[in-house]
Protein backbone atom coordinates (compact mmCIF):
# COMPACT_ATOMS: atom_id res chain seq x y z
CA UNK A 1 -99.64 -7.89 37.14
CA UNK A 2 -95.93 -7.28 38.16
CA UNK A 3 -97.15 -5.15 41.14
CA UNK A 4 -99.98 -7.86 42.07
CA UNK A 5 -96.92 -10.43 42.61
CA UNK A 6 -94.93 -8.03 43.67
CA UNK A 7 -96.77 -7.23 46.77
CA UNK A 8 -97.51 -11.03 47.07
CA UNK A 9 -93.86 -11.78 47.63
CA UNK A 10 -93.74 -8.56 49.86
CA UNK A 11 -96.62 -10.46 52.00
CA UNK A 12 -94.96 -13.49 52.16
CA UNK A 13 -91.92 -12.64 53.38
CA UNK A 14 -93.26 -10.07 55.73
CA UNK A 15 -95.55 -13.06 57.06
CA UNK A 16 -92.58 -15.60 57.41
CA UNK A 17 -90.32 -12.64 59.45
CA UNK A 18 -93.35 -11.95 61.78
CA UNK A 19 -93.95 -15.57 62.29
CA UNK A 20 -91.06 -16.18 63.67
CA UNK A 21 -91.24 -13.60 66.45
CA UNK A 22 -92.27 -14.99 70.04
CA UNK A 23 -93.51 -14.07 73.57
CA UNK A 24 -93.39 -16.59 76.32
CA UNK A 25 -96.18 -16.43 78.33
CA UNK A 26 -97.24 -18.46 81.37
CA UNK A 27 -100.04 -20.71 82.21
CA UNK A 28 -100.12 -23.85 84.90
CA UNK A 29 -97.61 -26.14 84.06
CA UNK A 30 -95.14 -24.66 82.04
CA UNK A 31 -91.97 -25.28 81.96
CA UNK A 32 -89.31 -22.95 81.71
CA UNK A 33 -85.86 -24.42 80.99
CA UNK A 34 -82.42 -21.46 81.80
CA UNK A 35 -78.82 -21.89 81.22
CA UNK A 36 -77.49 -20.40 84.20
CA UNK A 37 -74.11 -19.12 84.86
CA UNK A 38 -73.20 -19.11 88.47
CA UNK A 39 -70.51 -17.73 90.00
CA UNK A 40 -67.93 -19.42 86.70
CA UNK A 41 -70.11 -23.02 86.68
CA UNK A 42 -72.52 -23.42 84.07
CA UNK A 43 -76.10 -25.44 85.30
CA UNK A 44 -79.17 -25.72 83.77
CA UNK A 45 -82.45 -24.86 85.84
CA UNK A 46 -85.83 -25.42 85.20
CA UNK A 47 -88.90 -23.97 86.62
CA UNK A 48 -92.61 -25.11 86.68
CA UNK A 49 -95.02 -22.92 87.32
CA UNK A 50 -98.50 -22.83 88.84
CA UNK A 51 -100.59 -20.11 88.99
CA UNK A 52 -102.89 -19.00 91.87
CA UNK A 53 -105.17 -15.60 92.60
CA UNK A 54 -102.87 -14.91 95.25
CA UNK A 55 -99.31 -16.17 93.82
CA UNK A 56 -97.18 -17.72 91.57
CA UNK A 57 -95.34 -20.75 92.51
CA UNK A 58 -92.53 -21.69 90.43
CA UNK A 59 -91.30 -25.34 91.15
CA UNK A 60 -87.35 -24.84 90.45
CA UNK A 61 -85.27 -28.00 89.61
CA UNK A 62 -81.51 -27.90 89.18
CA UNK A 63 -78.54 -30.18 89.75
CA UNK A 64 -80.99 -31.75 92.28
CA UNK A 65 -81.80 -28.83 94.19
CA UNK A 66 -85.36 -28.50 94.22
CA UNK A 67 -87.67 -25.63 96.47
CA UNK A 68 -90.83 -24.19 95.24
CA UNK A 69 -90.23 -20.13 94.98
CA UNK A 70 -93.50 -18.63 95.73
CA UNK A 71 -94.26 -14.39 94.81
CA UNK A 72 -96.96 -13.19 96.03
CA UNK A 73 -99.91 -11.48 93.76
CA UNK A 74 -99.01 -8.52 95.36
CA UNK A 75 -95.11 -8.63 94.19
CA UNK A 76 -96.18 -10.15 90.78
CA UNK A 77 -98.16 -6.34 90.48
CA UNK A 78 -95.56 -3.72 92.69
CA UNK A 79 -92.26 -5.33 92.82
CA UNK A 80 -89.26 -3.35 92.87
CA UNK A 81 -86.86 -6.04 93.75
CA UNK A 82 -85.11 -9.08 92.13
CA UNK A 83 -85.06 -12.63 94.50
CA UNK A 84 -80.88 -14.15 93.15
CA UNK A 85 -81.67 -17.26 95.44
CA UNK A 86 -80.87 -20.68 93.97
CA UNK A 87 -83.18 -22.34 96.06
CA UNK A 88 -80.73 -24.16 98.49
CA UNK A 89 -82.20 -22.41 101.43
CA UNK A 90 -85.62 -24.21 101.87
CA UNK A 91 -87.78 -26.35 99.84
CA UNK A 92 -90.28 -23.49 100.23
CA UNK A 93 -89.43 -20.21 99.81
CA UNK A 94 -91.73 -17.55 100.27
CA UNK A 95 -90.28 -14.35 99.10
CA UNK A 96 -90.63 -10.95 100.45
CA UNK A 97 -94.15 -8.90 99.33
CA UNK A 98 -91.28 -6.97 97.04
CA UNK A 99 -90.11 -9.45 95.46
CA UNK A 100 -90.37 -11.17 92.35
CA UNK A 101 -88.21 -14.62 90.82
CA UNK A 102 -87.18 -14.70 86.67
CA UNK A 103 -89.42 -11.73 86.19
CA UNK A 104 -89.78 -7.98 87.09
CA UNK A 105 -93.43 -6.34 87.90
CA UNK A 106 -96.31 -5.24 86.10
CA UNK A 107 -96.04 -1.77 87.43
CA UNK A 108 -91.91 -2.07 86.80
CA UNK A 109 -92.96 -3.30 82.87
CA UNK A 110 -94.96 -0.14 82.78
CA UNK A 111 -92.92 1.99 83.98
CA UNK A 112 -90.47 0.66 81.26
CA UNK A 113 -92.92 1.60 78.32
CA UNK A 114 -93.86 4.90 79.66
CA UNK A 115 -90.54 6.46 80.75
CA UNK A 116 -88.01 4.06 78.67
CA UNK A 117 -86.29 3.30 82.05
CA UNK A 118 -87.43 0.91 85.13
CA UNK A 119 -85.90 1.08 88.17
CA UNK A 120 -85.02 -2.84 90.20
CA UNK A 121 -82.90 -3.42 93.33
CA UNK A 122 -82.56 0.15 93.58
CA UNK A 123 -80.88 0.47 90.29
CA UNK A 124 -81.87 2.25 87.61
CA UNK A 125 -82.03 0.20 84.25
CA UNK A 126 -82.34 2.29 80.84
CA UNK A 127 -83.92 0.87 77.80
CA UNK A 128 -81.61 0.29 74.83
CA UNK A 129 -82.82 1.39 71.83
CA UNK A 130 -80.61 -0.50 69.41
CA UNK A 131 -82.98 -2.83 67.83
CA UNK A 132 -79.79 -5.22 67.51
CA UNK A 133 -79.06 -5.71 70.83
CA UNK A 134 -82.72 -6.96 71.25
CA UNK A 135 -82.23 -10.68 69.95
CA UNK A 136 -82.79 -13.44 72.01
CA UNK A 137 -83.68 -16.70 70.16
CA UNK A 138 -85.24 -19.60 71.54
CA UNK A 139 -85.50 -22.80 69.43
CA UNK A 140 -85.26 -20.34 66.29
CA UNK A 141 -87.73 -18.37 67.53
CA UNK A 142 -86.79 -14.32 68.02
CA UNK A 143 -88.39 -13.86 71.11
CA UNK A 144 -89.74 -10.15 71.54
CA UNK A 145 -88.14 -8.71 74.29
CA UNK A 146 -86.60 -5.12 75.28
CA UNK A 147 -83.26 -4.76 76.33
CA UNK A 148 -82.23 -2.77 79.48
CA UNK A 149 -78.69 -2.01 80.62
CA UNK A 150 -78.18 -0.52 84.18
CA UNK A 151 -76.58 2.65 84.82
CA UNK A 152 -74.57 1.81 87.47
CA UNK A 153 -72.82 -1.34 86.42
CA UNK A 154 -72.70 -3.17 82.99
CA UNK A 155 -75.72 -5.69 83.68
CA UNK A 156 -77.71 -6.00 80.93
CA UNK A 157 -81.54 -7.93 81.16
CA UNK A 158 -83.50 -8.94 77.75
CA UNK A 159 -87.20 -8.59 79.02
CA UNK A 160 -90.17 -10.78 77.37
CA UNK A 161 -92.72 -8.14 75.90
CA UNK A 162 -95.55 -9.69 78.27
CA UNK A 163 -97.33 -7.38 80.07
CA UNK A 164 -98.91 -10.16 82.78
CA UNK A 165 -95.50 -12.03 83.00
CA UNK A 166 -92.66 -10.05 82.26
CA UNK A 167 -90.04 -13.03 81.91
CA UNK A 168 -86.53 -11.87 82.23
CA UNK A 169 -85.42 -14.30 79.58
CA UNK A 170 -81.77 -13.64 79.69
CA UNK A 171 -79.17 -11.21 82.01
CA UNK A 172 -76.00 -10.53 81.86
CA UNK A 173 -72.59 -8.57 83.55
CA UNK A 174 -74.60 -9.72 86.66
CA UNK A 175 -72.12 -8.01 89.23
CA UNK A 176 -73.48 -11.13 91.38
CA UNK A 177 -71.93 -13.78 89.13
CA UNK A 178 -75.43 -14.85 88.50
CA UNK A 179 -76.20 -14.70 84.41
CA UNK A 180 -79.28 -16.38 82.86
CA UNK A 181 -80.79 -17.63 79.58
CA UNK A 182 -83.93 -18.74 78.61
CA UNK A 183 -83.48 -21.50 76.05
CA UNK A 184 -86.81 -23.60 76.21
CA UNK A 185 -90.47 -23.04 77.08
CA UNK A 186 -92.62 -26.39 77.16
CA UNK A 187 -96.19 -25.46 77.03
CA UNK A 188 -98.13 -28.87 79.15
């Protein structure tokens, strides 16, 4: 009987830890809501997205700046290069077939899992394997994410465990001034 409750409790609490793990994913419509450091000022910047075959659009709002940042299919796949604009430029931006906006590539992610390393913006970013350093909460929810650190500089990016989406959900050290965190997803 005492083992019978024991592993009951054992359940429970292993049930109420894994519940409150998360991965962002995204679908037409939702909304992703940063704190964003920038250069010193602090903003906050949210992005809509909407999905296509060919691209992903993400509709970014800030301080009353808006543009529409469009990656191609082809980017969202091969990417090897991080987009920093802050959508001042044009209310369309179309970025470059290498590319990508908030997000590394699918080939990037795997490369990550496979080889524990990814390389961005010609930089080579290693995976940290101190489970402590992986944290990022959003609304008390531990989002799953890996942790990467770069070997040439101190950035460090927390990277949403989604293999279609690959959400940077927080950087930081950007060398650029540029530092981001993901602190509400809105699911419409």
């Amino acid at each position: 009987m005492k083992k019978t409750i024991l592993t009951l409790v054992f359940c429970g609490i292993v049930q109420m830890v894994t519940a409150q793990n998360y991965i962002p994913t995204l679908k037409n419509s939702t909304e992703l809501h940063y704190v964003c450091k920038l250069h010193g000022q602090t903003r906050t910047l949210t992005l809509t997205s909407k999905i296509d075959t060919d691209k992903l659009v993400l509709d970014l709002d800030t301080r009353g700046v808006k543009s529409s940042i469009i990656t191609l299919s082809e980017a969202l796949k091969k990417g090897t290069e991080l987009s920093f604009n802050q959508g001042e430029f044009a209310p369309v931006l179309n970025l470059k077939p290498t590319e990508t906006f908030f997000m590394i590539s699918q080939s990037a992610y795997q490369y990550l899992l496979k080889n524990n390393k990814f390389i961005y913006n010609n930089t080579v970013y290693d995976l940290d394997k101190n489970q402590q350093n992986n944290n990022v909460v959003i609304e008390g929810k531990t989002v799953e994410a890996f942790h990467v650190i770069a070997q040439i500089d101190e950035t460090e990016m927390w990277i949403v465990k989604n293999p279609a989406f690959p959400l940077i959900c927080k950087i930081t050290k950007n060398p650029l001034g540029i530092n981001w965190t993901l602190v509400k997803v809105v699911d419409k």
